[in-house]
Protein backbone atom coordinates (compact mmCIF):
# COMPACT_ATOMS: atom_id res chain seq x y z
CA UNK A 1 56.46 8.11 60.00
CA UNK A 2 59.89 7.58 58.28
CA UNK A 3 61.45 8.16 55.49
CA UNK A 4 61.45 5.09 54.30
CA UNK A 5 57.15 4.39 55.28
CA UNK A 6 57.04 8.24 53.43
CA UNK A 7 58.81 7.30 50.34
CA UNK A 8 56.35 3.69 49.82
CA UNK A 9 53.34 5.99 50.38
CA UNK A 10 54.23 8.55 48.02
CA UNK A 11 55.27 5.95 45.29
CA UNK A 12 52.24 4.08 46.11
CA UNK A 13 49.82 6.93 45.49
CA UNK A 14 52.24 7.77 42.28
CA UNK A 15 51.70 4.87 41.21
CA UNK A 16 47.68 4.56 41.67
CA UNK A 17 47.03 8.06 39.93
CA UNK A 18 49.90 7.10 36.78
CA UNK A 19 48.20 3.56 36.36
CA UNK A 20 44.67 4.41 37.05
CA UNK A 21 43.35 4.02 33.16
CA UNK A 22 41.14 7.05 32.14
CA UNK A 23 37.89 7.00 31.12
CA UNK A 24 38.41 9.56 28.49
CA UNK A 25 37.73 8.90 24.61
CA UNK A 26 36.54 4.91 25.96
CA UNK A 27 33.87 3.85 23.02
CA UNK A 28 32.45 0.62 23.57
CA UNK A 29 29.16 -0.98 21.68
CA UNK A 30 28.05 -4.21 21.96
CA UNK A 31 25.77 -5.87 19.11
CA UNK A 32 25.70 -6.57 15.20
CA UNK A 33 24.37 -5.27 11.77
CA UNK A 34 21.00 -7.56 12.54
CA UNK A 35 21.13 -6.93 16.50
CA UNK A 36 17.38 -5.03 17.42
CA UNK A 37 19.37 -3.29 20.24
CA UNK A 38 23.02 -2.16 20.63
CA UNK A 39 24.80 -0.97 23.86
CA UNK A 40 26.68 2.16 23.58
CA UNK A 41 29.37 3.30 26.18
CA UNK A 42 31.10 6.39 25.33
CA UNK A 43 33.00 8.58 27.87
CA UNK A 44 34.50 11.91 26.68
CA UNK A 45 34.45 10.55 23.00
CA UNK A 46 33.56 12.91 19.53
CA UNK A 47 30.14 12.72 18.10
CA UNK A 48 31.91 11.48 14.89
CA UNK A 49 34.17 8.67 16.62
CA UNK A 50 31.27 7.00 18.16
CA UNK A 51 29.04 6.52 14.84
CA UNK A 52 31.87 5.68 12.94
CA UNK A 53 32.28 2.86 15.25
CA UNK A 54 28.74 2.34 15.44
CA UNK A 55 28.95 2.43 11.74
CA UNK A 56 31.52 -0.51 11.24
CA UNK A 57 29.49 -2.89 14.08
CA UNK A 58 26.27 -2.07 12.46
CA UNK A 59 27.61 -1.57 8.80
CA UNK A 60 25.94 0.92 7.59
CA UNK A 61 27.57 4.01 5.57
CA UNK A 62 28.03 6.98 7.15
CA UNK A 63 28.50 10.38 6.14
CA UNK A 64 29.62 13.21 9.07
CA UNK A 65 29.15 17.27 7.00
CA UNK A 66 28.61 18.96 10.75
CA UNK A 67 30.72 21.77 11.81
CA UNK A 68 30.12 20.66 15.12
CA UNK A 69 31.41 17.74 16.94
CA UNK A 70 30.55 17.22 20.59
CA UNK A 71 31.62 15.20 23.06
CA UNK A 72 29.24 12.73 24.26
CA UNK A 73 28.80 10.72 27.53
CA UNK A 74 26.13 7.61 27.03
CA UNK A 75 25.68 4.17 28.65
CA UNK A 76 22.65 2.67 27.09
CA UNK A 77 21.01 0.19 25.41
CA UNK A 78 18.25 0.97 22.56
CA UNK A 79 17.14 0.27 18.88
CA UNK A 80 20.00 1.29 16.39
CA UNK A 81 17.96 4.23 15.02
CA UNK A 82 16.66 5.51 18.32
CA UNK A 83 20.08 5.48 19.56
CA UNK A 84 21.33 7.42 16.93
CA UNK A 85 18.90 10.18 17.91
CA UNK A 86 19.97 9.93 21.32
CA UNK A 87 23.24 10.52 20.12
CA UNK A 88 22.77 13.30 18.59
CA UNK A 89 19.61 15.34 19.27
CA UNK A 90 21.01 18.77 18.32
CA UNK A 91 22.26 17.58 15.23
CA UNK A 92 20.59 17.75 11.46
CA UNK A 93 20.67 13.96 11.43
CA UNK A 94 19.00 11.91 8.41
CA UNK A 95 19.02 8.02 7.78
CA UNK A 96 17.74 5.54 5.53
CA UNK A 97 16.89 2.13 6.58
CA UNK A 98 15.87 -1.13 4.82
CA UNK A 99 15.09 -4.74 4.33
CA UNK A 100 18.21 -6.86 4.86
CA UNK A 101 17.82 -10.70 3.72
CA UNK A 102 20.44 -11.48 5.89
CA UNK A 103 18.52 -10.38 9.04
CA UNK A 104 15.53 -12.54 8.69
CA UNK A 105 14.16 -9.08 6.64
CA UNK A 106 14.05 -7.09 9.52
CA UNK A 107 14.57 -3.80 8.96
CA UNK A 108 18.48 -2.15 9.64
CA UNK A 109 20.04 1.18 9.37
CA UNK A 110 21.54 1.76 5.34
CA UNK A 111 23.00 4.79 5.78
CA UNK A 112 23.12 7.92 8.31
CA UNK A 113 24.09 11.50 7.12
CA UNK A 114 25.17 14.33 10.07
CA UNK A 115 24.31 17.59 8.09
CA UNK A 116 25.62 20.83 8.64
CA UNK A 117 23.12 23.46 10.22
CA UNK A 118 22.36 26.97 9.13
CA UNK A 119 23.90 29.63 11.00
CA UNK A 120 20.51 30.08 13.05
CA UNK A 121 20.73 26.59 14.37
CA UNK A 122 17.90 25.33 11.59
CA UNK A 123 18.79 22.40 8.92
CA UNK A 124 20.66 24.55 6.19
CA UNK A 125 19.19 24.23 2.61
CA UNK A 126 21.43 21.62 0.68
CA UNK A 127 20.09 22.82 -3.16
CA UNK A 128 22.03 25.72 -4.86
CA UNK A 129 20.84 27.99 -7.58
CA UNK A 130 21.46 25.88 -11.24
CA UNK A 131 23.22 29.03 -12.27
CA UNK A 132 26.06 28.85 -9.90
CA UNK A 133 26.59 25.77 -10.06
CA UNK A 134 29.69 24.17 -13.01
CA UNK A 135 28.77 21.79 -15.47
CA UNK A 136 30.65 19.20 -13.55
CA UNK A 137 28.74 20.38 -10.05
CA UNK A 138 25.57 19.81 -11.39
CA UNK A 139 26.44 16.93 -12.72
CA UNK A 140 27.30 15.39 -9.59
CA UNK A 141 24.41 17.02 -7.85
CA UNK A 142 22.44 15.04 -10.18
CA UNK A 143 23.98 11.99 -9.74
CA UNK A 144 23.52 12.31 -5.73
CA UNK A 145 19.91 12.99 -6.28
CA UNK A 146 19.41 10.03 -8.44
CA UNK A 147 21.14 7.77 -5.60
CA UNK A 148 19.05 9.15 -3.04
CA UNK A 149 16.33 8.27 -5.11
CA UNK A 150 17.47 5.35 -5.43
CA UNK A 151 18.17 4.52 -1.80
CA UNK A 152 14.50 5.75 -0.74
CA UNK A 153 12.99 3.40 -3.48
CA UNK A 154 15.59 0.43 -2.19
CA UNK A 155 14.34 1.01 1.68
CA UNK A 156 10.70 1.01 0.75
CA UNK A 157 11.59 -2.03 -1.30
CA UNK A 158 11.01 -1.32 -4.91
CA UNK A 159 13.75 -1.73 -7.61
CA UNK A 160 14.90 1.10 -8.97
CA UNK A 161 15.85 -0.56 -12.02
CA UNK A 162 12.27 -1.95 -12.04
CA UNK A 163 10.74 1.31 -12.69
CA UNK A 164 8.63 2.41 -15.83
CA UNK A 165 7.98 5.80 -16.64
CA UNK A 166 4.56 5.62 -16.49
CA UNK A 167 4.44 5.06 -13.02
């Protein structure tokens, strides 16, 4: 071989392992907030980049309080909420779903919460003792409570609003 056939060969190989595009951090997902299935590709991509993403195409809110964040490798095509699970089976996930009028009242994912876990592994206790808690903590712990009332009423379709007290 000479130099010249050696030089081509080594530029060409250069030039195949520089341009080959890598796989790594790819996210792709394929469907809509009223789609009954979604396809999810994710190579070498966080936990928490892929259901953001999943989050916009699907719009639903999404809330990510997990230390961890693990890399996940998927290619498949399911139901938004069992592909959520399939996302994450190690996680302390939690979701509310509903009734959307724009989806011919099918139900669709509202919102999805990642908690964080307990030390042990096990779903860590989210209440705290009133005492330690500031004026303006508890306040807002209130206020959260009263929204996730509020969102479990919504997503077993009952106004909140509607509510009597003797009920």
């Amino acid at each position: 071989m000479d130099y010249r056939s050696f030089t081509a060969l080594i530029l060409g190989i250069g030039c195949l392992v520089i341009g080959t595009p890598s796989r790594a951090d790819e996210i792709r997902i394929s469907g809509s907030r009223c789609s009954n299935e979604v396809h999810v590709v994710a190579r070498d991509a966080r936990l928490s980049a892929v259901l953001k993403q999943l989050a916009e195409v699907l719009d639903f809110k999404l809330r990510v309080d997990s230390d961890n964040d693990p890399l996940v490798d998927i290619d498949a095509v399911r139901r938004p909420r069992d592909l959520i699970m399939r996302l994450a089976p190690l996680e302390n996930v939690s979701m509310t779903q509903g009734r959307d009028p724009k989806c011919r009242n099918q139900p669709r994912i509202l919102q999805v919460w990642v908690l964080p876990m307990a030390r042990n592994g096990v779903a860590r206790a989210m209440a705290s003792t009133p005492n330690a808690l500031t004026p303006q903590q508890q306040a807002e712990q209130e206020r959260l409570a009263h929204e996730g009332a509020n969102m479990i009423l919504k997503a077993h379709g009952i106004d909140p609003a509607g509510q009597s007290s003797s009920q």
